[in-house]
PDB file of N, CA and C in Angstrom:
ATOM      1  N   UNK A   1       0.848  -1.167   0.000  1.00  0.00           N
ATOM      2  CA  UNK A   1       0.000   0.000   0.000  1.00  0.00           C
ATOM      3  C   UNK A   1       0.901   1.240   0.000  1.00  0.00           C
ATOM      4  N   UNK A   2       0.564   2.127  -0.915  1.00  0.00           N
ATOM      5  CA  UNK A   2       1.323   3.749  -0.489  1.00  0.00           C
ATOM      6  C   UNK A   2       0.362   4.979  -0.044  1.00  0.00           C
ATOM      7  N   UNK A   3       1.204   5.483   0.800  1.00  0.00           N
ATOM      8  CA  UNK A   3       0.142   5.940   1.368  1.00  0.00           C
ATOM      9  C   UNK A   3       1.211   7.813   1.357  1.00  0.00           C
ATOM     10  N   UNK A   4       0.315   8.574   1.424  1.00  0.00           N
ATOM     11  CA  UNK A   4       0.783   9.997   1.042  1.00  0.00           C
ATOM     12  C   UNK A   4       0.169  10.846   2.573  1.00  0.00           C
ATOM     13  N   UNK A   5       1.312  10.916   3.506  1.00  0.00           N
ATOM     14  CA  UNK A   5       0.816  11.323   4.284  1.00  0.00           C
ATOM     15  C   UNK A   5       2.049  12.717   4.534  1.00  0.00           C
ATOM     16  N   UNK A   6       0.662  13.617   4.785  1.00  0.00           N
ATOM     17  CA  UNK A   6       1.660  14.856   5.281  1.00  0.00           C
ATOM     18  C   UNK A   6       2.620  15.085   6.456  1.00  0.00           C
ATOM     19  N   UNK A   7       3.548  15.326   6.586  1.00  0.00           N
ATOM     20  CA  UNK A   7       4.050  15.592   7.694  1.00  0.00           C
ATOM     21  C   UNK A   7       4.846  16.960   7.691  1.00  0.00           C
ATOM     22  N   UNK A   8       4.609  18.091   8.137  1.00  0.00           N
ATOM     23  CA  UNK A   8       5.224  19.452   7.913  1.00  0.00           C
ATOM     24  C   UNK A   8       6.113  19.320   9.078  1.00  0.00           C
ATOM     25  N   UNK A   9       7.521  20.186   8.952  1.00  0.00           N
ATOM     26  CA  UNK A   9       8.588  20.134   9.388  1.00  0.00           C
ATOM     27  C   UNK A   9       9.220  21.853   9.482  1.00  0.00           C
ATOM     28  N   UNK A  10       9.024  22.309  10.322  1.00  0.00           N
ATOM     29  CA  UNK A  10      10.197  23.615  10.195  1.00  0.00           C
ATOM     30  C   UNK A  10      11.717  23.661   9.811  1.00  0.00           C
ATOM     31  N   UNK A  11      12.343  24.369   9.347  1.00  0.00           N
ATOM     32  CA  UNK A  11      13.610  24.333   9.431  1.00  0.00           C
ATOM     33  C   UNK A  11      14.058  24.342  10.678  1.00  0.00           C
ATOM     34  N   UNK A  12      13.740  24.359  11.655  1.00  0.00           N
ATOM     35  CA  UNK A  12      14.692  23.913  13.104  1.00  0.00           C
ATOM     36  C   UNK A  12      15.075  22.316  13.082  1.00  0.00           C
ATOM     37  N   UNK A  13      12.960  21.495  12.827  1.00  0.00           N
ATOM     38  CA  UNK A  13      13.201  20.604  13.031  1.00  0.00           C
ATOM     39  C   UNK A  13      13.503  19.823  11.808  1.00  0.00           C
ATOM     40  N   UNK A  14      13.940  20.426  10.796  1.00  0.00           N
ATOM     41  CA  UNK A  14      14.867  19.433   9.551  1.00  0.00           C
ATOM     42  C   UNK A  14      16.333  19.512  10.218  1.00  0.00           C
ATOM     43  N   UNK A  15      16.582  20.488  10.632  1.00  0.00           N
ATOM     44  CA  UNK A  15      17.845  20.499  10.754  1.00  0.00           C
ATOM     45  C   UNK A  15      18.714  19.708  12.083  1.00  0.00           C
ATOM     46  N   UNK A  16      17.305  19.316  12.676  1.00  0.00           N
ATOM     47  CA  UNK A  16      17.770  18.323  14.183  1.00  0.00           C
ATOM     48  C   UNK A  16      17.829  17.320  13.642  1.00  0.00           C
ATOM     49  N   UNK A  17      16.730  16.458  12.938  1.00  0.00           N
ATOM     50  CA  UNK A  17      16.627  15.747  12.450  1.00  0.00           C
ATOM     51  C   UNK A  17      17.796  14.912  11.564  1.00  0.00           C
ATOM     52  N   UNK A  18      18.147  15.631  10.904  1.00  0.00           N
ATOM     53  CA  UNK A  18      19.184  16.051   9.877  1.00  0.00           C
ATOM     54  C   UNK A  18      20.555  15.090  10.789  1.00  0.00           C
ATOM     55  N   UNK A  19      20.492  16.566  11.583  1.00  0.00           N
ATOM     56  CA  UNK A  19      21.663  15.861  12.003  1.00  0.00           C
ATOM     57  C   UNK A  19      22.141  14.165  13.026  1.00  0.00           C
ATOM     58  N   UNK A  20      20.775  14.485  13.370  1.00  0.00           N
ATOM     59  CA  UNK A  20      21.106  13.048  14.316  1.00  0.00           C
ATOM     60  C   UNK A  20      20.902  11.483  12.943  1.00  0.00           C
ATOM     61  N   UNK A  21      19.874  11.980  11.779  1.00  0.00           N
ATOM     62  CA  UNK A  21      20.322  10.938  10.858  1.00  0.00           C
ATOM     63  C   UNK A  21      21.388  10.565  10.340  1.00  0.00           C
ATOM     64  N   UNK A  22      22.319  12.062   9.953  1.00  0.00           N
ATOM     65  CA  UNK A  22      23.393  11.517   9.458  1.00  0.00           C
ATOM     66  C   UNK A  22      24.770  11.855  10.842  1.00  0.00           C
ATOM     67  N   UNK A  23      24.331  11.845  11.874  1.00  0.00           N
ATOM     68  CA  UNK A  23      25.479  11.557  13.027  1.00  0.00           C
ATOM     69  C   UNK A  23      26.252  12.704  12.999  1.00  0.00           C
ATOM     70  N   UNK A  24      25.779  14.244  12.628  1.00  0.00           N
ATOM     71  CA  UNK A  24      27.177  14.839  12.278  1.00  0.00           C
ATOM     72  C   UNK A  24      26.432  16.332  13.010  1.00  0.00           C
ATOM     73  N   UNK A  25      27.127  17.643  12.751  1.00  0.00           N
ATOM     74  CA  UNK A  25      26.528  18.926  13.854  1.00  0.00           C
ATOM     75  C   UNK A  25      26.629  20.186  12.053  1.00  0.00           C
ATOM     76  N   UNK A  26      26.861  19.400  10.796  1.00  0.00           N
ATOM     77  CA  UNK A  26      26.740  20.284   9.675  1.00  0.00           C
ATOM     78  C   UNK A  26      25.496  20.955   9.836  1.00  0.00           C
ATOM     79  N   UNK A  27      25.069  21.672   9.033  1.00  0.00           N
ATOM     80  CA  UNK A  27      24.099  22.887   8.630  1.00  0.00           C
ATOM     81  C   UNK A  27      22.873  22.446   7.488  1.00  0.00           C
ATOM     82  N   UNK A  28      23.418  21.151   6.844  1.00  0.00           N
ATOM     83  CA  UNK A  28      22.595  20.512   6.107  1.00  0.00           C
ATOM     84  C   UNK A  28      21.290  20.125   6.631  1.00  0.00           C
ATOM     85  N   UNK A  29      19.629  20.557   5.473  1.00  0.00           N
ATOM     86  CA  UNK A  29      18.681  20.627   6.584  1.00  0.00           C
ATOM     87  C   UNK A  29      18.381  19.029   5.680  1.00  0.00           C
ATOM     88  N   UNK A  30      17.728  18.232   6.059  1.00  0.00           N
ATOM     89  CA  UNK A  30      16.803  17.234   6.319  1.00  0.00           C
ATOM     90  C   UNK A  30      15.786  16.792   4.965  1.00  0.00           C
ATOM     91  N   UNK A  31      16.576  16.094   4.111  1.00  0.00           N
ATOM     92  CA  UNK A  31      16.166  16.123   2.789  1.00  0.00           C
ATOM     93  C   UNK A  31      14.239  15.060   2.628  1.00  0.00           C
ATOM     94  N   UNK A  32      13.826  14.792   1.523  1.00  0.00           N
ATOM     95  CA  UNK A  32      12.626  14.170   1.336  1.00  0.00           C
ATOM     96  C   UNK A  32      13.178  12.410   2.076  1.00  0.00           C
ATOM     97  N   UNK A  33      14.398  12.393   0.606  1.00  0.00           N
ATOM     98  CA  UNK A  33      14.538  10.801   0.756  1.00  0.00           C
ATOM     99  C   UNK A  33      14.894  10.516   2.475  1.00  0.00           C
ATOM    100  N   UNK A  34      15.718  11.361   3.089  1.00  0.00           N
ATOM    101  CA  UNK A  34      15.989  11.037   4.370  1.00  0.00           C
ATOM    102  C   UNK A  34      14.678  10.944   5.291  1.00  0.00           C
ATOM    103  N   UNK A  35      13.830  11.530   5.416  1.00  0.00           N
ATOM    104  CA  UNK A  35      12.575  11.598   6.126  1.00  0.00           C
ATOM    105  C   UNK A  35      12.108  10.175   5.385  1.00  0.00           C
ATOM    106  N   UNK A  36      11.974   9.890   4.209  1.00  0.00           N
ATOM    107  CA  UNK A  36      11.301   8.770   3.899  1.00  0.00           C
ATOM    108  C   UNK A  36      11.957   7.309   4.942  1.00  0.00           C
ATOM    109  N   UNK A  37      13.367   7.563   4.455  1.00  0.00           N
ATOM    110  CA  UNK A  37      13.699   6.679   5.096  1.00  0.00           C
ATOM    111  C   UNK A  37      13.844   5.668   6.634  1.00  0.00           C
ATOM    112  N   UNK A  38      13.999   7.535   7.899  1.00  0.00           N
ATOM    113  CA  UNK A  38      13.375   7.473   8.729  1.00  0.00           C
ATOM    114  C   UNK A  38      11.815   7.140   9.014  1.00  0.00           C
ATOM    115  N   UNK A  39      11.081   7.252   8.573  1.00  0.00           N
ATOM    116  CA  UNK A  39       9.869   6.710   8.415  1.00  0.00           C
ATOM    117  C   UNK A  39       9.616   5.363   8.524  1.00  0.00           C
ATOM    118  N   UNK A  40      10.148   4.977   7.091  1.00  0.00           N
ATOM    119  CA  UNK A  40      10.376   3.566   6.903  1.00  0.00           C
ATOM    120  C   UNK A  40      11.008   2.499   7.563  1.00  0.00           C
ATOM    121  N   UNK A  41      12.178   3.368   8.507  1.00  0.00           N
ATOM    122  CA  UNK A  41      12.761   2.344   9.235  1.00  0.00           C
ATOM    123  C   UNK A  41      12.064   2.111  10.534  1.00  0.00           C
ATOM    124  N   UNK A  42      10.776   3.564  10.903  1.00  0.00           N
ATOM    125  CA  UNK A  42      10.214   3.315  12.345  1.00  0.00           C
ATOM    126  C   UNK A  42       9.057   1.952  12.017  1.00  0.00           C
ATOM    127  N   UNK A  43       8.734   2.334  10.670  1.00  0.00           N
ATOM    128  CA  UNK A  43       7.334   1.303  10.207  1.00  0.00           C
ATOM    129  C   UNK A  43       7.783  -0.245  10.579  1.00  0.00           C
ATOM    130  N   UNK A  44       8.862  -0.615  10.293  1.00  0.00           N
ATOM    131  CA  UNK A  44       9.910  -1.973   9.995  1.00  0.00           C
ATOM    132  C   UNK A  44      10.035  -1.801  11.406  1.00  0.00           C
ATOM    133  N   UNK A  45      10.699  -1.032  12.358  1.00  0.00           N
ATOM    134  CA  UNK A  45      10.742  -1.508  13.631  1.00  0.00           C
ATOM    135  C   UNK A  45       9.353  -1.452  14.637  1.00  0.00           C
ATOM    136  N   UNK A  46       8.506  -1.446  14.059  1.00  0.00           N
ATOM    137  CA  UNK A  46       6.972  -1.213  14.961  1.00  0.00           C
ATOM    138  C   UNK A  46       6.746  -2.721  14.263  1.00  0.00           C
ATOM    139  N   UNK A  47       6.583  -2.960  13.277  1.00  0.00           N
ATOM    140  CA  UNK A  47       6.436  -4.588  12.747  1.00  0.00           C
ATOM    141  C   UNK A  47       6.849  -5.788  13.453  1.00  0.00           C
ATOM    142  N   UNK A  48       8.488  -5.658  13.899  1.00  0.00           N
ATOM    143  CA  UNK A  48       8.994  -6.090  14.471  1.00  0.00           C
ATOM    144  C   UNK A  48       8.949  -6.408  15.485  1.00  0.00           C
ATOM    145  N   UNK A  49       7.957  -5.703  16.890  1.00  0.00           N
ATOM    146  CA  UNK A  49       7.902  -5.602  17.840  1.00  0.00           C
ATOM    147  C   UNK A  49       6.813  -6.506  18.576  1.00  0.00           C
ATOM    148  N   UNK A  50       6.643  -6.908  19.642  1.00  0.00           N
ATOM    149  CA  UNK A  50       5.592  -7.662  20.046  1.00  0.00           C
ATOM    150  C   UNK A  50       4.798  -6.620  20.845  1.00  0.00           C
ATOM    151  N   UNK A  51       3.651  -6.688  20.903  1.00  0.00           N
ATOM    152  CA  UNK A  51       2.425  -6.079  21.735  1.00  0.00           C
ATOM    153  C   UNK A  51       2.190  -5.125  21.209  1.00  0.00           C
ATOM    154  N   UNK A  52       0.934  -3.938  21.773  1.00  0.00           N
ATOM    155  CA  UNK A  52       0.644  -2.904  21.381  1.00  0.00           C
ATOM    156  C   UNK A  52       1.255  -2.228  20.650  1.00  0.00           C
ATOM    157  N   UNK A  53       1.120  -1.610  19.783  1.00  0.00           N
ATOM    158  CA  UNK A  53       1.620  -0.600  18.815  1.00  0.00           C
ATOM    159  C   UNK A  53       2.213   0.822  19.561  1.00  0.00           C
ATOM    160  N   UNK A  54       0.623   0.915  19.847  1.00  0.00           N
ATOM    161  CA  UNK A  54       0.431   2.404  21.005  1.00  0.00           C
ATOM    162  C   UNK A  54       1.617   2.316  22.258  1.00  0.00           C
ATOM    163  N   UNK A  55       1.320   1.566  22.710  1.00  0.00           N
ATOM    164  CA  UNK A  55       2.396   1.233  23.617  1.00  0.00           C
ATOM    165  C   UNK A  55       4.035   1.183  23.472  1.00  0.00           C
ATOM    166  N   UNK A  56       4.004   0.752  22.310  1.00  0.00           N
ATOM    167  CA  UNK A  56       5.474   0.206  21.942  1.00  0.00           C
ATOM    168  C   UNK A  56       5.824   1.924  21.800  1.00  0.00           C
ATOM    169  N   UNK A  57       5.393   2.466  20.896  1.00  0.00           N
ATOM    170  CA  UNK A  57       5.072   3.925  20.219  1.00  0.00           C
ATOM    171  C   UNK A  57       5.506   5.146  21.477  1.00  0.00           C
ATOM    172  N   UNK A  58       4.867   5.058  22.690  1.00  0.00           N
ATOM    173  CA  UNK A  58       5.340   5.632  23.900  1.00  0.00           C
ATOM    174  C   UNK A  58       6.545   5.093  24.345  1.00  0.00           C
ATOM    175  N   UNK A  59       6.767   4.112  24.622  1.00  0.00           N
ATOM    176  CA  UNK A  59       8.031   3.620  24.999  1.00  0.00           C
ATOM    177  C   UNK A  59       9.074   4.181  24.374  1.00  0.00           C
ATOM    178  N   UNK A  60       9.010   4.553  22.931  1.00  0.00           N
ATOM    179  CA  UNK A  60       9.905   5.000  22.245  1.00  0.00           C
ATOM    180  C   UNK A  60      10.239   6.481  22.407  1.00  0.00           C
ATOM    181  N   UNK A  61       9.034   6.791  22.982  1.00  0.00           N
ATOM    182  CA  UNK A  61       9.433   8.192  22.824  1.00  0.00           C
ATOM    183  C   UNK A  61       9.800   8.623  24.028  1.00  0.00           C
ATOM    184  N   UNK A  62       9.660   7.904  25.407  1.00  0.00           N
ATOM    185  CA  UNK A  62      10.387   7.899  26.316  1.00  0.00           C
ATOM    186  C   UNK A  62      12.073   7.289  26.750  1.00  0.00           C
ATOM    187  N   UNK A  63      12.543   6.583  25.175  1.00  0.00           N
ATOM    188  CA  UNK A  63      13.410   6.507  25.447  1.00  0.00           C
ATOM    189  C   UNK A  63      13.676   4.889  26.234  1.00  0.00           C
ATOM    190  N   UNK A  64      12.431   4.411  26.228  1.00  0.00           N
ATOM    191  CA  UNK A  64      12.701   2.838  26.719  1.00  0.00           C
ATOM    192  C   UNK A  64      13.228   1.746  25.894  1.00  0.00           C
ATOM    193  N   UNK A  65      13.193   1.827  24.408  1.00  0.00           N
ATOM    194  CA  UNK A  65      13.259   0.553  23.515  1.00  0.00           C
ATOM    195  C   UNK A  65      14.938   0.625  23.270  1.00  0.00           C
ATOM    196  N   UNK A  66      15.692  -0.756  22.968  1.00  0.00           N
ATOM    197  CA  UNK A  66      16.650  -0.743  22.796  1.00  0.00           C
ATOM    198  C   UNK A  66      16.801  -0.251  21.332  1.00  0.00           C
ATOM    199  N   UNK A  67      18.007   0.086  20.865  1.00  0.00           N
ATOM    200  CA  UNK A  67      18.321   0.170  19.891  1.00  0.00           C
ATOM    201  C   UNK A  67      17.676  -0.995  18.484  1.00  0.00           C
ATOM    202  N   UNK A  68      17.348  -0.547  17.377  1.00  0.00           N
ATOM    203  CA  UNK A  68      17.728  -1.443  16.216  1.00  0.00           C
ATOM    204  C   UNK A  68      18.301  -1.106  15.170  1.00  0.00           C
ATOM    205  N   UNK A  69      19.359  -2.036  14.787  1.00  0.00           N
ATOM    206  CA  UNK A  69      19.848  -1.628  13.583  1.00  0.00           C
ATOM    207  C   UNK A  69      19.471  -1.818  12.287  1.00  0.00           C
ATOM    208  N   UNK A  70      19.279  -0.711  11.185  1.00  0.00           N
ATOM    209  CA  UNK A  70      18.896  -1.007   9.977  1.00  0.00           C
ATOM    210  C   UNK A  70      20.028  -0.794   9.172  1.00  0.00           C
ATOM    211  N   UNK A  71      19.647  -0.955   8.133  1.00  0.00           N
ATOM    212  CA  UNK A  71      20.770  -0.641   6.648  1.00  0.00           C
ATOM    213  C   UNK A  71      19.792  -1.244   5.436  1.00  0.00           C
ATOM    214  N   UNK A  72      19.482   0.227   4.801  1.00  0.00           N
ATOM    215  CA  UNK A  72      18.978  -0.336   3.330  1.00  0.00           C
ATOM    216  C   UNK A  72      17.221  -0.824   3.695  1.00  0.00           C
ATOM    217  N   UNK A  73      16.810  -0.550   4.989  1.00  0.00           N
ATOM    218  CA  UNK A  73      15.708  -1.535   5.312  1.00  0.00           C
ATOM    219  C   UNK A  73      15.234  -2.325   5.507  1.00  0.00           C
ATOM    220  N   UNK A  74      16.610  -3.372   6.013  1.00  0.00           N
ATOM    221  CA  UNK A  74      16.549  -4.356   6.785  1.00  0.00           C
ATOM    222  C   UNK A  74      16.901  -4.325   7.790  1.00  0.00           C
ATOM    223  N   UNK A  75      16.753  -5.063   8.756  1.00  0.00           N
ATOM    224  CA  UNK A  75      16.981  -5.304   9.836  1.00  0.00           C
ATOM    225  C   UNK A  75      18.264  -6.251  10.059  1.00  0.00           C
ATOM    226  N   UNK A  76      19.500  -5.448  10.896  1.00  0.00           N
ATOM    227  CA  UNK A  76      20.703  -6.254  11.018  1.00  0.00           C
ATOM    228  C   UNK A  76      21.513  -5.689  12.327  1.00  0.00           C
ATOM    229  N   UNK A  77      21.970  -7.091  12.528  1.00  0.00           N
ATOM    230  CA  UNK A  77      22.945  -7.063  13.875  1.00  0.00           C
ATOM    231  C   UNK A  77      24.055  -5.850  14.286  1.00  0.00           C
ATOM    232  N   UNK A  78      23.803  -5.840  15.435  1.00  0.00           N
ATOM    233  CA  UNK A  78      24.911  -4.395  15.708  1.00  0.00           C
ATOM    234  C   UNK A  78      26.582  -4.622  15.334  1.00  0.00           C
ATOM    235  N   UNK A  79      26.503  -5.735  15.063  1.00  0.00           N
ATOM    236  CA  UNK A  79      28.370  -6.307  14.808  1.00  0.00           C
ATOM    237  C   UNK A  79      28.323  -5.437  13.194  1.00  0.00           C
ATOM    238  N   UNK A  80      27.073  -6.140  12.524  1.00  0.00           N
ATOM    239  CA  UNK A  80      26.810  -5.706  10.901  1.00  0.00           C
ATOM    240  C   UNK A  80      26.821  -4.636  11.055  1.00  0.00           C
ATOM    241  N   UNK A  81      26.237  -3.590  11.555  1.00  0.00           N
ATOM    242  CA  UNK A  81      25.896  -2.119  11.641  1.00  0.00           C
ATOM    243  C   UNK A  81      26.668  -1.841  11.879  1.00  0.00           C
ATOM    244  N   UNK A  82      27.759  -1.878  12.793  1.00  0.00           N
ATOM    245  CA  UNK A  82      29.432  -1.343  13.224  1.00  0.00           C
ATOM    246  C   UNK A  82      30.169  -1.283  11.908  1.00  0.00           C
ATOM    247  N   UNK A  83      30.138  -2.840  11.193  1.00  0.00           N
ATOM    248  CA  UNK A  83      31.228  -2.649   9.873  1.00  0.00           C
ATOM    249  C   UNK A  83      30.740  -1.848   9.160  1.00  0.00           C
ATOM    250  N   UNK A  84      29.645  -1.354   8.826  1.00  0.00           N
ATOM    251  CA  UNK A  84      29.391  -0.748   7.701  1.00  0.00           C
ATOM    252  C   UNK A  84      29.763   0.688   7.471  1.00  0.00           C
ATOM    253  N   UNK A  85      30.393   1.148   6.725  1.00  0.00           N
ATOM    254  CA  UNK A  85      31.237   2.772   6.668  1.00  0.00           C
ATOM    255  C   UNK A  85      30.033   3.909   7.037  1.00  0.00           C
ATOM    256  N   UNK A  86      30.381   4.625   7.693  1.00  0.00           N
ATOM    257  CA  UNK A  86      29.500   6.121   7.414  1.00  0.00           C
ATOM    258  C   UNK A  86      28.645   6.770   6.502  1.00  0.00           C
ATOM    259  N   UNK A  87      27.514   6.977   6.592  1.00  0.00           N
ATOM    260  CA  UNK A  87      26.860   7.237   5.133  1.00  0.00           C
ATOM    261  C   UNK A  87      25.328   7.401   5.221  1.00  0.00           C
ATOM    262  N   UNK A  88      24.696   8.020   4.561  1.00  0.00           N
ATOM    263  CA  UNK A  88      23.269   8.273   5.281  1.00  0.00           C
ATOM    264  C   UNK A  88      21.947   7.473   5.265  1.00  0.00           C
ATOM    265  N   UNK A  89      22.588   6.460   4.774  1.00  0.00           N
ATOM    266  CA  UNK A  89      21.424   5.356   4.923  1.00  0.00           C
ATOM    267  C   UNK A  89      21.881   4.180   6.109  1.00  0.00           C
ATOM    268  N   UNK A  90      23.140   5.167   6.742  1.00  0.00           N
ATOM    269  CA  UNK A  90      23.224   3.979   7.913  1.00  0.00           C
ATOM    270  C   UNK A  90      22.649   4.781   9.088  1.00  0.00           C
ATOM    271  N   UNK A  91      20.962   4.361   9.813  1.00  0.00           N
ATOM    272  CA  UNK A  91      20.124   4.656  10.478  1.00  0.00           C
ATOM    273  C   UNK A  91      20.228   3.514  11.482  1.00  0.00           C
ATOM    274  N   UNK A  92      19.711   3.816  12.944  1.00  0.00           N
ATOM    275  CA  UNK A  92      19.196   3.295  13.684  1.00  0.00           C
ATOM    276  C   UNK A  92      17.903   3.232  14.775  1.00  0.00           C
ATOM    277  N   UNK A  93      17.171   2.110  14.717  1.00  0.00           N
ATOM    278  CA  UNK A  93      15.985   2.840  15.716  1.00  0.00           C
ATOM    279  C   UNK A  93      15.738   2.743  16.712  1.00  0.00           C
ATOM    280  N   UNK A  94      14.798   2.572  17.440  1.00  0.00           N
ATOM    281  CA  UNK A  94      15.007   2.743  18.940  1.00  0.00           C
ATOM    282  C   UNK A  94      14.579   1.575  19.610  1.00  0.00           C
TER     283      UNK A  94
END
C-alpha cells in the first residue's frame, strides 16, 4: 500500500533531524529521501515488535526501547551495523 501522508517540518526541526540521521553537527537541513527513510525504518521496527503498537510507540518516545539496527531496510545485527562505513542510509531505531 502507499500511502501519502503529510508531515510538515520547520527548518529547526529538519535540521535536528538532519543531524542526528546523518550523526554529524553540519548545517545541512533534512532532505525528502531522508525523512522517507526514517519513516520507513520506524514502520519496519513497529512490525517487528511484540504487543501494542500504542504502547510500543510511547516507549519510544520515552526513550525505553533498545536500539535497532537497519541498513537499506533491513533489519541487522549491531556487529553488521558497526562494519558498515558512514553514510546516510546507515540509520538506527530505537
Amino acid at each position: 500500500m502507499k500511502t501519502n501522508i503529510a508531515i510538515e517540518l520547520n527548518d529547526e526541526q529538519r535540521l535536528n533531524l538532519a543531524q542526528k540521521y546523518n550523526d554529524t553537527k553540519n548545517k545541512k537541513l533534512l532532505t525528502r529521501s531522508e525523512l522517507n527513510d526514517i519513516v520507513q525504518n520506524y514502520v519496519l521496527a513497529l512490525i517487528d515488535t511484540d504487543g501494542c503498537l500504542k504502547e510500543n510507540t510511547e516507549d519510544m518516545v520515552k526513550g525505553a526501547w533498545d536500539k535497532i539496527y537497519y541498513h537499506n531496510g533491513r533489519k541487522i545485527s549491531e556487529a553488521q551495523y558497526n562494519s558498515i562505513p558512514e553514510g546516510p542510509r546507515k540509520f538506527y531505531g530505537f
